[in-house]
Protein backbone atom coordinates (compact mmCIF):
# COMPACT_ATOMS: atom_id res chain seq x y z
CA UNK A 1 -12.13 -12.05 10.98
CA UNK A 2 -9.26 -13.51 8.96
CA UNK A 3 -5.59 -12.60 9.85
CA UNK A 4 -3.70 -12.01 6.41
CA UNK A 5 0.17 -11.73 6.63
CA UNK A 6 2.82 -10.83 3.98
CA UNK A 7 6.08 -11.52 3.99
CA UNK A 8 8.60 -9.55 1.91
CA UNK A 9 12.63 -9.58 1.40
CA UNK A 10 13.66 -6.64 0.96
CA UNK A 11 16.83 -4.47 0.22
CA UNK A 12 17.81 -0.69 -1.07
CA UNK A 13 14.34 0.28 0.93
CA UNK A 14 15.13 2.64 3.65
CA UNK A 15 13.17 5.54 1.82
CA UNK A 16 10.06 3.66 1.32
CA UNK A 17 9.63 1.10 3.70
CA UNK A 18 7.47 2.73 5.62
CA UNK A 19 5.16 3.58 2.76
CA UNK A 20 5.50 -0.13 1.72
CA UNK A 21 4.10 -0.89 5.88
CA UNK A 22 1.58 1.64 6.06
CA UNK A 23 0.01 1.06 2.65
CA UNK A 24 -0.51 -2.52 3.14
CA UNK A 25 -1.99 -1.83 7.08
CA UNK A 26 -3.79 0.49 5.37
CA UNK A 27 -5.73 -2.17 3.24
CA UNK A 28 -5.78 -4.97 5.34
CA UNK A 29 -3.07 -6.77 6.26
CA UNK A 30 -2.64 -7.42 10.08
CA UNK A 31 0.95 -9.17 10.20
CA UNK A 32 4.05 -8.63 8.21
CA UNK A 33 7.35 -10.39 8.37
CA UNK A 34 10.06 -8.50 6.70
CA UNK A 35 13.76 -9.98 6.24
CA UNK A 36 16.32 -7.26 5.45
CA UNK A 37 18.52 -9.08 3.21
CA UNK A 38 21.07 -5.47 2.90
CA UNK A 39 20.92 -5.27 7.12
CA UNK A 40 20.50 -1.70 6.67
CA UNK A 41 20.13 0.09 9.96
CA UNK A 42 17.88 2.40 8.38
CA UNK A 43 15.58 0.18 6.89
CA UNK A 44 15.33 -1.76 10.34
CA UNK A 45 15.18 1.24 12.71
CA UNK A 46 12.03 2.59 10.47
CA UNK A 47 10.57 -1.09 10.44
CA UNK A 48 10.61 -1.93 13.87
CA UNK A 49 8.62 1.38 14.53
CA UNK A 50 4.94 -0.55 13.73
CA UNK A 51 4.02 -3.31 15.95
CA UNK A 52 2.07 -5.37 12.92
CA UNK A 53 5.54 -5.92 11.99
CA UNK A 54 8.43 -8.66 12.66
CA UNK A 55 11.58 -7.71 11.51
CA UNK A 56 14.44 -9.95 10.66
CA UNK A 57 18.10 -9.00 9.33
CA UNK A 58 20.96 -11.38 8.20
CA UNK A 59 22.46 -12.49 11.64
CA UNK A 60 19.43 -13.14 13.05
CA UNK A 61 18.12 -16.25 9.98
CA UNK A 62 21.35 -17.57 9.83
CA UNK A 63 20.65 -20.30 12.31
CA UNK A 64 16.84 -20.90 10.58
CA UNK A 65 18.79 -21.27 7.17
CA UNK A 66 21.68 -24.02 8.63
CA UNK A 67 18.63 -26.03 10.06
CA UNK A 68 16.37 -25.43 7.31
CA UNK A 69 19.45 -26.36 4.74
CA UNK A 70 19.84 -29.95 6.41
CA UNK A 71 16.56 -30.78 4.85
CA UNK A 72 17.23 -32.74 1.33
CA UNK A 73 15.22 -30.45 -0.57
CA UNK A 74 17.77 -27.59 0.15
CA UNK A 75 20.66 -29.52 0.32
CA UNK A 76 21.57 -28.78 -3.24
CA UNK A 77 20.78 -24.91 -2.57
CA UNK A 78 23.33 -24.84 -0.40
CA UNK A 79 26.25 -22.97 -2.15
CA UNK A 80 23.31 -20.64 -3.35
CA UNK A 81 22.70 -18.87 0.08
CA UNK A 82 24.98 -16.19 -0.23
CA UNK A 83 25.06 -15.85 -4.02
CA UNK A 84 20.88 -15.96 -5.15
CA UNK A 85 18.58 -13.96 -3.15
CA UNK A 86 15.46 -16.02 -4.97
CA UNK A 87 17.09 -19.12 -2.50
CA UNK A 88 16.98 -16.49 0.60
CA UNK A 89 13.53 -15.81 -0.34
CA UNK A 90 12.77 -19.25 -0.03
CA UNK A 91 14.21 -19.75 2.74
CA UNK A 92 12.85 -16.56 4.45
CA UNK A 93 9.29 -17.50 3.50
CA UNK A 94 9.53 -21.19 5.00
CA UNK A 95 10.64 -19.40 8.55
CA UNK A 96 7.79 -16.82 8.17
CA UNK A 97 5.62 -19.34 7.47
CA UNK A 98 6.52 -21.18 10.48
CA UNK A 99 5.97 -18.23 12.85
CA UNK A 100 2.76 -17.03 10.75
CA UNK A 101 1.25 -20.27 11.95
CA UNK A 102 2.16 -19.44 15.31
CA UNK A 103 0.42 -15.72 14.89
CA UNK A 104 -2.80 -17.26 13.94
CA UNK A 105 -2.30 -15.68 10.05
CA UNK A 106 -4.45 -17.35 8.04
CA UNK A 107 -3.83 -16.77 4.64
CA UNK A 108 0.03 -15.46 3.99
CA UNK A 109 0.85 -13.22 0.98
CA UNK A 110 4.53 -13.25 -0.68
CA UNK A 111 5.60 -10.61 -2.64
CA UNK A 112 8.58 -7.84 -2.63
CA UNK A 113 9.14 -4.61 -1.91
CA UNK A 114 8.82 -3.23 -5.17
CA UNK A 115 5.35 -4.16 -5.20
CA UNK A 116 2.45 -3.38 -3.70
CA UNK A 117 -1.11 -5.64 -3.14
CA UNK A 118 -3.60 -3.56 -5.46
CA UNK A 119 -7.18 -4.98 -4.51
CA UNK A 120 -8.36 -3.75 -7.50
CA UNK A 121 -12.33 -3.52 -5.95
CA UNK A 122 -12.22 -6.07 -3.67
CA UNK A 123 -12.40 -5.93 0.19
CA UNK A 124 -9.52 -8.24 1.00
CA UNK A 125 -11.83 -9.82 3.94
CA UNK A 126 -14.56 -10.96 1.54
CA UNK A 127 -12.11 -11.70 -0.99
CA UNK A 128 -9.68 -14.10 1.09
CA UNK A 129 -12.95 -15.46 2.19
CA UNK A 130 -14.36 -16.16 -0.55
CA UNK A 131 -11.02 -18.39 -1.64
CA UNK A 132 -12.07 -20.70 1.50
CA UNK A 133 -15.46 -21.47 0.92
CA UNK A 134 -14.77 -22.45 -2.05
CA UNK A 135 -12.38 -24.91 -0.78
CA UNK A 136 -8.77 -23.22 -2.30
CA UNK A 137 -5.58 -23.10 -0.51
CA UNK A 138 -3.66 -20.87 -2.87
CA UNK A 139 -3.88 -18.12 -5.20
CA UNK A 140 -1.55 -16.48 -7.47
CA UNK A 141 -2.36 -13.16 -9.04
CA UNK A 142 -1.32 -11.50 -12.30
CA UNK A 143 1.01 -8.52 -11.79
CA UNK A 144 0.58 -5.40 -13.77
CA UNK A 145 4.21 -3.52 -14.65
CA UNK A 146 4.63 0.06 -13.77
CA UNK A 147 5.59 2.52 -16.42
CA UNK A 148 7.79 4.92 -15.95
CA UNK A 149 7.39 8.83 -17.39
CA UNK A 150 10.08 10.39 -15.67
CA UNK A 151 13.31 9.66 -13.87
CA UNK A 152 12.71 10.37 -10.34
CA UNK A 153 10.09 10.74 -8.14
CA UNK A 154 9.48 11.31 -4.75
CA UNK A 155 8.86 7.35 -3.75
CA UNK A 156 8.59 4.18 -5.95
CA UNK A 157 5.17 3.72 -5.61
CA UNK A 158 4.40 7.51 -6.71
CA UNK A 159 6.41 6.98 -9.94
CA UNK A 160 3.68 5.59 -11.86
CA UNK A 161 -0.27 5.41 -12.54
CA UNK A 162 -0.08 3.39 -15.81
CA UNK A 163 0.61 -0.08 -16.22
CA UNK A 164 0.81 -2.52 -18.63
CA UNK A 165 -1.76 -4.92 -18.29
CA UNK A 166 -1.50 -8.86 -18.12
CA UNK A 167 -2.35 -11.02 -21.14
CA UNK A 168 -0.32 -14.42 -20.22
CA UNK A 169 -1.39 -17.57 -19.37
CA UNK A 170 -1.04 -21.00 -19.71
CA UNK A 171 2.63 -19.95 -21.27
CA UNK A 172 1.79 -17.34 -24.26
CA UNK A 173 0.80 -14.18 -24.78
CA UNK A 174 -2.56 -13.47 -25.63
CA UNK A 175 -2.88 -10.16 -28.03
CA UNK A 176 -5.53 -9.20 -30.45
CA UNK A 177 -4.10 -8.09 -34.15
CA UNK A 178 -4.31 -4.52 -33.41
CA UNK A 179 -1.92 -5.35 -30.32
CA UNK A 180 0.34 -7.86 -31.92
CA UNK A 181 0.60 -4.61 -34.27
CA UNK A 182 1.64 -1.94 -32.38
CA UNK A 183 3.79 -4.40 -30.46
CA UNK A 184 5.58 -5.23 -33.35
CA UNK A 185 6.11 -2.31 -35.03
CA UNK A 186 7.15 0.33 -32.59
CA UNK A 187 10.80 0.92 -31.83
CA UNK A 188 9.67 1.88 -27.68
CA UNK A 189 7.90 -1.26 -27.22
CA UNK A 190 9.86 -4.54 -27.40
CA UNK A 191 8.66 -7.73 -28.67
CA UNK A 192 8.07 -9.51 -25.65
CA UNK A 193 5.94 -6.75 -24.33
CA UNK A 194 7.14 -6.99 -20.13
CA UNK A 195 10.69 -6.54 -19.18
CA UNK A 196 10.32 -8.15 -15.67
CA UNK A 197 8.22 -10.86 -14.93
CA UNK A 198 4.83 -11.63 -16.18
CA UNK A 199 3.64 -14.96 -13.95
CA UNK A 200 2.18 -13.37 -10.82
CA UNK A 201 2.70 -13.39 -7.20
CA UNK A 202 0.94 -15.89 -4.53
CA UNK A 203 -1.02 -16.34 -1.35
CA UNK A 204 -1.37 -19.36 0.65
CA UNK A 205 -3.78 -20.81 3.43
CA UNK A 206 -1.44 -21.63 6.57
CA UNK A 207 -4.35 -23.94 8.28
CA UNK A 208 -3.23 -27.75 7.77
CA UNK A 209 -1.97 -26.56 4.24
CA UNK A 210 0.96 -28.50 2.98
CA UNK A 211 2.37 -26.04 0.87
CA UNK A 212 5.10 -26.52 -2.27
CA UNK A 213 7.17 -23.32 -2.33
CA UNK A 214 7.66 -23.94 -6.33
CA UNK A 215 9.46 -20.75 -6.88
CA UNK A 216 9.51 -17.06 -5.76
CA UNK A 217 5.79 -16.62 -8.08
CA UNK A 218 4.48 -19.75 -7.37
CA UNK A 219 3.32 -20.88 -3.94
CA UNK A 220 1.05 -23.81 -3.88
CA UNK A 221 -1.30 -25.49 -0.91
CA UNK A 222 -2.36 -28.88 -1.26
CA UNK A 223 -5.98 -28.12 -2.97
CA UNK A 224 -7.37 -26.44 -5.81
CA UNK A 225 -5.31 -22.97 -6.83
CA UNK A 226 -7.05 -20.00 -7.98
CA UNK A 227 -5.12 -18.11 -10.66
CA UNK A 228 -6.36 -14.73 -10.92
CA UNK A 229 -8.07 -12.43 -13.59
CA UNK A 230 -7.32 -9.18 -14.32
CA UNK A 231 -10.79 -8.47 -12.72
CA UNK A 232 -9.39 -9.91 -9.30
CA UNK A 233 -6.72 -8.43 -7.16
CA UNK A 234 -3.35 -7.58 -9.23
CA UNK A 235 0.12 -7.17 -7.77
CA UNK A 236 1.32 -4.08 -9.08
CA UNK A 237 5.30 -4.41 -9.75
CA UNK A 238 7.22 -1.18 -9.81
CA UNK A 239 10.95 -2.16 -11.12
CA UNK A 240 13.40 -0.19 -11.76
CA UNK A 241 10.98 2.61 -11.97
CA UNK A 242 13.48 5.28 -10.93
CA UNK A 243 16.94 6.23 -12.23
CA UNK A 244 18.25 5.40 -8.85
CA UNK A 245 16.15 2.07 -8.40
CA UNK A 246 17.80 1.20 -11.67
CA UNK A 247 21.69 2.18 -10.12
CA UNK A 248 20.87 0.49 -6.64
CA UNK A 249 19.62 -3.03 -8.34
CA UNK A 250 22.53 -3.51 -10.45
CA UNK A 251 24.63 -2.46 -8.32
CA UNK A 252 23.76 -4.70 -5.69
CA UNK A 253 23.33 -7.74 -7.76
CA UNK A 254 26.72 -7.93 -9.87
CA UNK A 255 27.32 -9.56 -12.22
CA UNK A 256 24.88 -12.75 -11.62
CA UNK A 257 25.07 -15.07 -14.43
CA UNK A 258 22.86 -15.67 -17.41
CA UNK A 259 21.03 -19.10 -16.00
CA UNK A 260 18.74 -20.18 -13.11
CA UNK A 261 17.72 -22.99 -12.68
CA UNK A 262 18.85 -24.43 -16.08
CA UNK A 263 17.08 -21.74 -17.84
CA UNK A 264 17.64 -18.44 -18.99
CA UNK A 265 16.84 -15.47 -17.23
CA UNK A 266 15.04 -13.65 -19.89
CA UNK A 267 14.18 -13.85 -23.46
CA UNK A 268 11.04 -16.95 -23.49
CA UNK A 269 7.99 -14.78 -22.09
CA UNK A 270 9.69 -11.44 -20.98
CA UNK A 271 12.71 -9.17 -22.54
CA UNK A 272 16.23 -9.47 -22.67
CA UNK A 273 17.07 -6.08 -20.73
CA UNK A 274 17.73 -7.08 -17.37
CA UNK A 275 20.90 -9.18 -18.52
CA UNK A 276 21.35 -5.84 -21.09
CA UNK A 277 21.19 -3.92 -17.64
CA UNK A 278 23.52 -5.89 -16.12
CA UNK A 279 25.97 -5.90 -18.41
CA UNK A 280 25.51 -2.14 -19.40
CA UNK A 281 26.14 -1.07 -15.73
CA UNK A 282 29.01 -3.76 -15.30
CA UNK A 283 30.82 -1.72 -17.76
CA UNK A 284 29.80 2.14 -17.71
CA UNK A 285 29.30 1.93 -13.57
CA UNK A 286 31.29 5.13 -13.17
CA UNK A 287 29.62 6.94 -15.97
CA UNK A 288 26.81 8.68 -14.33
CA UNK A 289 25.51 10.36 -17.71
CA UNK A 290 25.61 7.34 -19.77
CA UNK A 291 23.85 5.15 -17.30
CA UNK A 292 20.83 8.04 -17.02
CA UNK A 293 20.62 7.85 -20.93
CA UNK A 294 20.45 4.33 -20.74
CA UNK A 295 17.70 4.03 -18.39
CA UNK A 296 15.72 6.90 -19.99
CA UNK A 297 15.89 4.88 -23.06
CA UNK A 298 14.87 1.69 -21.97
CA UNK A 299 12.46 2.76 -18.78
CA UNK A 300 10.65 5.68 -19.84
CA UNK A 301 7.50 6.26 -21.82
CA UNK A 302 6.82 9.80 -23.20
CA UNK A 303 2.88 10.56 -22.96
CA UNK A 304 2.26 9.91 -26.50
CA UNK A 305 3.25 6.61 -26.28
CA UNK A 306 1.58 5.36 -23.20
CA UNK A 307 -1.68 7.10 -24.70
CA UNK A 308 -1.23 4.68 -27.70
CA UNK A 309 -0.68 1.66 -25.21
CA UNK A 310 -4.15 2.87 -23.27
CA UNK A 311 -6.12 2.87 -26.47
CA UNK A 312 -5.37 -0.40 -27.10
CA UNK A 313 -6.06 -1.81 -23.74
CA UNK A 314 -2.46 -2.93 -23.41
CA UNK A 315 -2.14 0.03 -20.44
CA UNK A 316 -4.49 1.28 -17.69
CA UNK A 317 -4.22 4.05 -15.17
CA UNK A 318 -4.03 3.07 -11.77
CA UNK A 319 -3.59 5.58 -9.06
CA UNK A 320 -5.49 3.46 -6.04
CA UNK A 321 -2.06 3.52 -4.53
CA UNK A 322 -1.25 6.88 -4.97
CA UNK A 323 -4.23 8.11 -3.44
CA UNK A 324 -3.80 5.17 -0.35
CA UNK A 325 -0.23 6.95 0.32
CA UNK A 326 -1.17 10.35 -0.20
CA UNK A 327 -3.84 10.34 2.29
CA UNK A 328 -1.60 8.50 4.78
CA UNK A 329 1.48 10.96 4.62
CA UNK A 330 -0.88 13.99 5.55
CA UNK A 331 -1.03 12.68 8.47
CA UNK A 332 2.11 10.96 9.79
CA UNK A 333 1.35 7.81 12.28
CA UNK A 334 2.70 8.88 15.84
CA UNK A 335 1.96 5.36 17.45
CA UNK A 336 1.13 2.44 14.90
């Protein structure tokens, strides 16, 4: 039997870590290496409860990141540490990696906590077997984006069962006219269709795999990469899919600057509304009302609409997840 790990940075989580855990335990991951990049007590207390877990907060990768930052690859990330959490991922995944290795984890899943590992029919044994017969180290797998229909909800992952489905690759959008349509010519739906990413999330084989940690989407081993269909398993991606999600992200992130990397943020593939975001809450932070109004105009979808987006095949219903966590939290795990 394969050993799959995840690994997962996480922050503003204390509320649903434990559902994040238990779900993917629940589908087939064995080992999990979490870095609390907030060092919220919370969060760690109700992490360190399951014993498929390793826990890490701030103090404890310092060291990892000055050793790991002598390396020439990094050196130039250096005055990033404290300021990017995308370079703290990076970081956090090579020293998971490392100690994965050590675990016996052979295939190691990257992804964050407001996401989930959606297997979308497969069993995640056969699957992840299936990728090493025929010979690949890597895969990276479209994400579907949640859609919101109301401002608050119980847990993250219970905010949604619809989801805009994936149509990029190789760098465009691929619509039919009826799509291009409605895309264009509704006031609810921008023009670049997602608002948050649209390249995927990755898994890579840890066995004698030299991997090339590309960037927080794309992890690649040193053979043949599958890239996933929207008939394989999907990383369903959940942001800002409650009012306070949307406060706690912004808040936490500041005001981060337009660039990364020597690109833009936004605007090529996906919308412009997470720098809109940032620089709506930068200035009406203190105005409770007109941040809600914001958010409820740029986050949710009233029925009507998301039956249009359904019709079209631009939106499915998902609610594999929602069943998963339902079923788990009737009855609450005493000793994981």
């Amino acid at each position: 039997m394969l050993i799959l790990g995840l690994i997962a940075t996480v922050a503003d989580c204390s509320e649903d870590i434990e559902n994040f855990i238990r779900y993917h335990i629940a589908i087939g991951f064995t080992k999990l290496y979490l870095f609390v990049d907030d060092n919220d007590l919370l969060t760690l207390k109700n992490a360190k409860k399951y014993e498929q877990v390793t826990v890490f907060n701030p103090s404890q990768v310092k060291e990892h990141y000055e050793n790991i930052l002598t390396f020439p690859k990094f050196i130039n990330k250096r005055d990033l540490v404290d300021k990017e959490v995308m370079v703290r991922q990076e970081l956090n995944f090579w020293i998971a990696n490392s100690i994965a290795k050590k675990d016996g984890v052979d295939w190691i899943l990257h992804i964050d906590i407001d996401e989930l590992f959606f297997p979308n029919g497969h069993d995640l044994q056969t699957h992840f077997k299936s990728l090493q017969i025929n010979n690949f180290r890597s895969a990276t797998y479209l994400n579907y984006e949640s859609i919101s229909t109301h401002v608050d909800s119980p847990s993250i992952y219970l905010s949604s069962e619809y989801f805009k489905i994936n149509y990029f690759k190789n760098l465009h959008w691929f619509f039919n006219d009826k799509q291009k349509q409605l895309i264009s010519s509704t006031s609810w739906l921008r023009e670049k269709y997602f608002n948050f990413y649209q390249n995927g999330k990755s898994a890579v084989s840890t066995y004698g795999n030299k991997i090339v940690f590309q960037d927080v989407h794309s992890i690649i081993g040193n053979g043949p990469r599958k890239m996933g269909t929207r008939s394989d398993p999907l990383i369903l991606h959940f942001p800002c899919a409650r009012f306070s999600d949307f406060v706690k992200k912004y808040s936490r992130l500041g005001d981060f600057p337009d660039n990364w990397q020597g690109a833009r943020r936004a605007g090529k593939f996906i919308n412009e509304i997470h720098l809109q975001s940032r620089n709506f809450f930068k200035e009406n932070k203190d105005d409770k009302d007109a941040l809600l109004t914001f958010f409820t105009e740029n986050f949710v979808l009233e029925e009507r609409n998301i039956s249009e987006l359904v019709e079209l095949n631009l939106a499915k219903k998902i609610d594999f997840h929602i069943k998963i966590l339902e079923d788990l939290n009737k009855f609450p795990c005493a000793s994981p």
